[in-house]
Protein backbone atom coordinates (compact mmCIF):
# COMPACT_ATOMS: atom_id res chain seq x y z
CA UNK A 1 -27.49 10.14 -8.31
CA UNK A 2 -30.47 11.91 -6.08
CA UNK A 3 -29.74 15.34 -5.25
CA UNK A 4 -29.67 13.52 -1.14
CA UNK A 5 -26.87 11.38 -2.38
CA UNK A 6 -25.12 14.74 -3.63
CA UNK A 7 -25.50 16.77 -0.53
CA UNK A 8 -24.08 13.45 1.64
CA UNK A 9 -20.99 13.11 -0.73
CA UNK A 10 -19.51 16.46 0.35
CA UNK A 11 -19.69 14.30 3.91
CA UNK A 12 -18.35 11.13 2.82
CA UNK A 13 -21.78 9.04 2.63
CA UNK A 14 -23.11 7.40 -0.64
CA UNK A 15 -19.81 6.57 -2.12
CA UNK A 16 -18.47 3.76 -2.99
CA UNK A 17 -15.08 2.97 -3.99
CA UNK A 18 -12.61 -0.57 -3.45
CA UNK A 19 -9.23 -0.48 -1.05
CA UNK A 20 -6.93 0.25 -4.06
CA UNK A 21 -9.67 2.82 -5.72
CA UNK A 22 -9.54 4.87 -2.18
CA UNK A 23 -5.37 4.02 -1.58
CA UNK A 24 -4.60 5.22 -5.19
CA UNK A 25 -6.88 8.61 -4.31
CA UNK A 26 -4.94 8.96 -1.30
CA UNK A 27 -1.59 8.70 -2.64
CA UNK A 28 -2.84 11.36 -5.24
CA UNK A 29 -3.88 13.65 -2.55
CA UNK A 30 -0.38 13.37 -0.69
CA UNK A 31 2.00 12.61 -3.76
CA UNK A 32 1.62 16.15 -5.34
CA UNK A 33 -1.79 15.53 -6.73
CA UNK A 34 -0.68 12.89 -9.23
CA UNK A 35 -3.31 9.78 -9.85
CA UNK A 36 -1.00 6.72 -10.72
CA UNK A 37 -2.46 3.18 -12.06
CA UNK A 38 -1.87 0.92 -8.84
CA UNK A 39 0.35 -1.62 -9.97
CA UNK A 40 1.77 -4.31 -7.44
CA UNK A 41 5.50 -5.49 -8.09
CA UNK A 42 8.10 -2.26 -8.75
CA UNK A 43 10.57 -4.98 -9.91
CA UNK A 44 11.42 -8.71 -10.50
CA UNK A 45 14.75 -9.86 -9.40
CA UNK A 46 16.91 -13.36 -9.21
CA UNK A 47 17.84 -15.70 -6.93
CA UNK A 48 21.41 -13.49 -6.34
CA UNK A 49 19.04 -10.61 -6.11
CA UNK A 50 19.84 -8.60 -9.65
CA UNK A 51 17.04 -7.09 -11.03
CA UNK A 52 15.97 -8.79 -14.43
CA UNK A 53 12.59 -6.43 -15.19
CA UNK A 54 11.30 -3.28 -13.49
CA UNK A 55 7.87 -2.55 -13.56
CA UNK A 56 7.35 1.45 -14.37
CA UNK A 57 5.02 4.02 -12.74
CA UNK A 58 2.32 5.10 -15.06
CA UNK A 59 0.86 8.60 -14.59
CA UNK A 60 -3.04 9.06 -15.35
CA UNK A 61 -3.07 12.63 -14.63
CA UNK A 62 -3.01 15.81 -12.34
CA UNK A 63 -6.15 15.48 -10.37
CA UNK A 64 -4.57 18.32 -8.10
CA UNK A 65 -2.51 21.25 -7.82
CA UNK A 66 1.01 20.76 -5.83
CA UNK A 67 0.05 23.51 -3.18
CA UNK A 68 -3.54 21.59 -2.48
CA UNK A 69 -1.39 18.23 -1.86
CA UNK A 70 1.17 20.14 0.90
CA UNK A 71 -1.73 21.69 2.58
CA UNK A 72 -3.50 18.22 2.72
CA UNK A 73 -0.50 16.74 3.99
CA UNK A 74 -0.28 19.22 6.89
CA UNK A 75 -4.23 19.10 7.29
CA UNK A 76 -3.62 15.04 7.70
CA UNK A 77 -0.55 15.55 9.80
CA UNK A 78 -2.85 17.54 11.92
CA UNK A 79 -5.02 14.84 12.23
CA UNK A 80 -2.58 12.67 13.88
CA UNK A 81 -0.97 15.28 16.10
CA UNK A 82 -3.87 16.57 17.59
CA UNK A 83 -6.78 14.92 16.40
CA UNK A 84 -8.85 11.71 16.12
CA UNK A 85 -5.80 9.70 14.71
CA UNK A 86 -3.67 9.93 17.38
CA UNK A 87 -3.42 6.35 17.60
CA UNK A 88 -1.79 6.31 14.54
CA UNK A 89 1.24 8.28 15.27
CA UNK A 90 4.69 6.97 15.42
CA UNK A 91 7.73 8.39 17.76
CA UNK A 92 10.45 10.29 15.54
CA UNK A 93 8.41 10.48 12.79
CA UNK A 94 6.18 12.94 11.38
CA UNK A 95 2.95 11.27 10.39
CA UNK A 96 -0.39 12.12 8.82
CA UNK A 97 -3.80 10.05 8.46
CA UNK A 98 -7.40 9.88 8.15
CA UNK A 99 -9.66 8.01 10.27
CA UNK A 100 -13.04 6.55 8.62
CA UNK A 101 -15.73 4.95 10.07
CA UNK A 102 -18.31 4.23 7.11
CA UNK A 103 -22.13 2.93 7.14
CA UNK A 104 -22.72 -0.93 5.66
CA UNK A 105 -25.42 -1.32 2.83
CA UNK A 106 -27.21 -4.22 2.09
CA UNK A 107 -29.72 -4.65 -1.22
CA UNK A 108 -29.58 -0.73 -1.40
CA UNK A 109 -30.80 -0.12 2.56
CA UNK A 110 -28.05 0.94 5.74
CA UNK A 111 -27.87 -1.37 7.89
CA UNK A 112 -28.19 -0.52 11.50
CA UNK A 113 -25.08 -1.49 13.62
CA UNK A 114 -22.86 -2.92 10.89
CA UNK A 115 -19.92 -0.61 9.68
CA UNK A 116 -16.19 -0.34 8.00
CA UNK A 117 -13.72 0.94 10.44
CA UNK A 118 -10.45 2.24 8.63
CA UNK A 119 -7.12 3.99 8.89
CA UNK A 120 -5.18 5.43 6.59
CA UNK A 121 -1.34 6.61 7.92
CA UNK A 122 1.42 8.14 5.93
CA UNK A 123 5.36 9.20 6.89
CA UNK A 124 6.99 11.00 6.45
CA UNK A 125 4.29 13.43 5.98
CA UNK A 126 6.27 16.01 4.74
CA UNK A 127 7.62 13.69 1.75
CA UNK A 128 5.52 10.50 1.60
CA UNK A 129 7.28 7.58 1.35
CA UNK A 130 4.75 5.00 2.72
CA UNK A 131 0.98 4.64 2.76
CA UNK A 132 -0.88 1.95 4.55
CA UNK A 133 -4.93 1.60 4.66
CA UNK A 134 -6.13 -0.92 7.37
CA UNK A 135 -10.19 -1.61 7.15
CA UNK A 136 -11.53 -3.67 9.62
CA UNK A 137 -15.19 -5.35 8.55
CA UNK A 138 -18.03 -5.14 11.03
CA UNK A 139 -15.65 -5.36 14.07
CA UNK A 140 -17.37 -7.10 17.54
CA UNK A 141 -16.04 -4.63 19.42
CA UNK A 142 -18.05 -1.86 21.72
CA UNK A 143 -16.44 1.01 20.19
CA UNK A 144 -16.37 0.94 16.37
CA UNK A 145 -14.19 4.31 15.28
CA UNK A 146 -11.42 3.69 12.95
CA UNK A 147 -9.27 5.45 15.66
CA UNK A 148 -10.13 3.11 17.99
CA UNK A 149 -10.31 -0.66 15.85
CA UNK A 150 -7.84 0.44 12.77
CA UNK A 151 -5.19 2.97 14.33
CA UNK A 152 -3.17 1.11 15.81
CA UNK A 153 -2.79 -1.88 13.59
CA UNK A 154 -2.10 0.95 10.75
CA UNK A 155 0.69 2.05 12.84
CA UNK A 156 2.41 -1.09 13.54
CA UNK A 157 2.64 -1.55 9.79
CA UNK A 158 3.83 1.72 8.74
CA UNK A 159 6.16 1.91 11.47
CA UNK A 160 7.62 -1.67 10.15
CA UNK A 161 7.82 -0.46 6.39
CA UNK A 162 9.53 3.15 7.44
CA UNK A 163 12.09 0.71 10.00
CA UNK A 164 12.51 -1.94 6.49
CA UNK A 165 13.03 0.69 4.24
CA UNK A 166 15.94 2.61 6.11
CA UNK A 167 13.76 5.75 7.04
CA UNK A 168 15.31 7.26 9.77
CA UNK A 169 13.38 9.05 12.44
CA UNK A 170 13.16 12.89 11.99
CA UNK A 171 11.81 13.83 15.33
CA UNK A 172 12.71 13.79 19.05
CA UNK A 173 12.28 11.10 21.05
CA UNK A 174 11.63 11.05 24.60
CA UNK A 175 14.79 10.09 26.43
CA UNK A 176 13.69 6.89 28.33
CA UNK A 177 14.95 6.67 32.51
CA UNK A 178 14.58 3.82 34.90
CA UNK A 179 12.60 4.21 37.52
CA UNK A 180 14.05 3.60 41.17
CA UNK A 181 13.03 1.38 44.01
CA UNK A 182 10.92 3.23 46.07
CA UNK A 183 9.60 0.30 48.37
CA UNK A 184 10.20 0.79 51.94
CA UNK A 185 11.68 4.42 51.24
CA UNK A 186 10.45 7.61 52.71
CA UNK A 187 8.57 10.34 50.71
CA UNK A 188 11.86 12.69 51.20
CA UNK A 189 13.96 9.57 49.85
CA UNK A 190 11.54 9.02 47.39
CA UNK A 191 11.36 12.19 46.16
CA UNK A 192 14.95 12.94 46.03
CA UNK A 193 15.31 9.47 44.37
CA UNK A 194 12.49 10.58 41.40
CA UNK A 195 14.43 14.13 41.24
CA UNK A 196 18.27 12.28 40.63
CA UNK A 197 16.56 9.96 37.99
């Protein structure tokens, strides 16, 4: 490691990790600061659905402290309120994320115009219950951003998984109206037809 590469790694550049290396860091950071070997099947079950073997969780370590995980939870849910993942929040539920927009190398050298656009989106975010990472390789697309090109595909999944796995919705949400006819009204009738709906 050159002292550069040190100085960028407090920014995100010169690190290198695989999908399940940077999901199982992110469940750490939201889980309570736990690091858990990924493993991919909780359970095996029959054809009249009985479990026959169940697959435990195995704890590495604490990589941080509970507090440091809640305030990186609300940090993330920040992001998603009011910051560059907005396209990753759901209605009625309280969500937190990360966008990520990384450099491409090739034989050791950035390449110019070739990224990694990603999305990471959690709910609840106040008790994690679903993660989902969405990376999208060198997308053709004018504007790049994992906001923009990962966001909302994130979303769609994590709202599916919360909706599968019975998580109801926390939050308000917006009561829906139908809009009136207005054709071939008059901006009084209009108005007073806007104001009754």
């Amino acid at each position: 490691v050159k002292n550069v590469d040190l100085a960028r790694i407090g920014f995100g550049q010169s690190i290198a990790v695989t999908p399940l290396q940077l999901s199982a860091a992110i469940c750490a950071t939201i889980n309570g600061g736990y690091l858990y070997t990924p493993r991919l099947a909780s359970h095996l079950q029959d054809d009249e659905g009985n479990i026959v073997k169940t697959f435990e969780s195995q704890m590495v370590r604490q990589v941080i402290s509970e507090e440091t995980s809640a305030k990186m939870r609300t940090i993330l849910e920040g992001v998603v309120a009011n910051g560059g993942g907005k396209n990753g929040q759901i209605e009625g539920y309280r969500v937190g994320g990360k966008t990520g927009t990384a450099q491409m190398y090739e034989n050791g050298v950035i390449v110019q115009g070739k990224n990694i656009s990603s999305f990471v989106g959690f709910a609840p975010a106040d008790d994690p219950q679903y993660m989902v990472l969405f990376i999208v390789r060198e997308p053709d697309v004018p504007v790049t951003f994992g906001s923009v090109v990962a966001a909302p595909f994130a979303k769609e999944v994590l709202e599916k998984c919360l909706k599968y796995g019975g998580v109801e919705p926390t939050e308000p949400i917006a009561d829906l109206v139908e809009t009136p006819d207005f054709v071939g009204k008059t901006t009084e009738e209009a108005a007073a037809a806007a104001q009754e709906a």
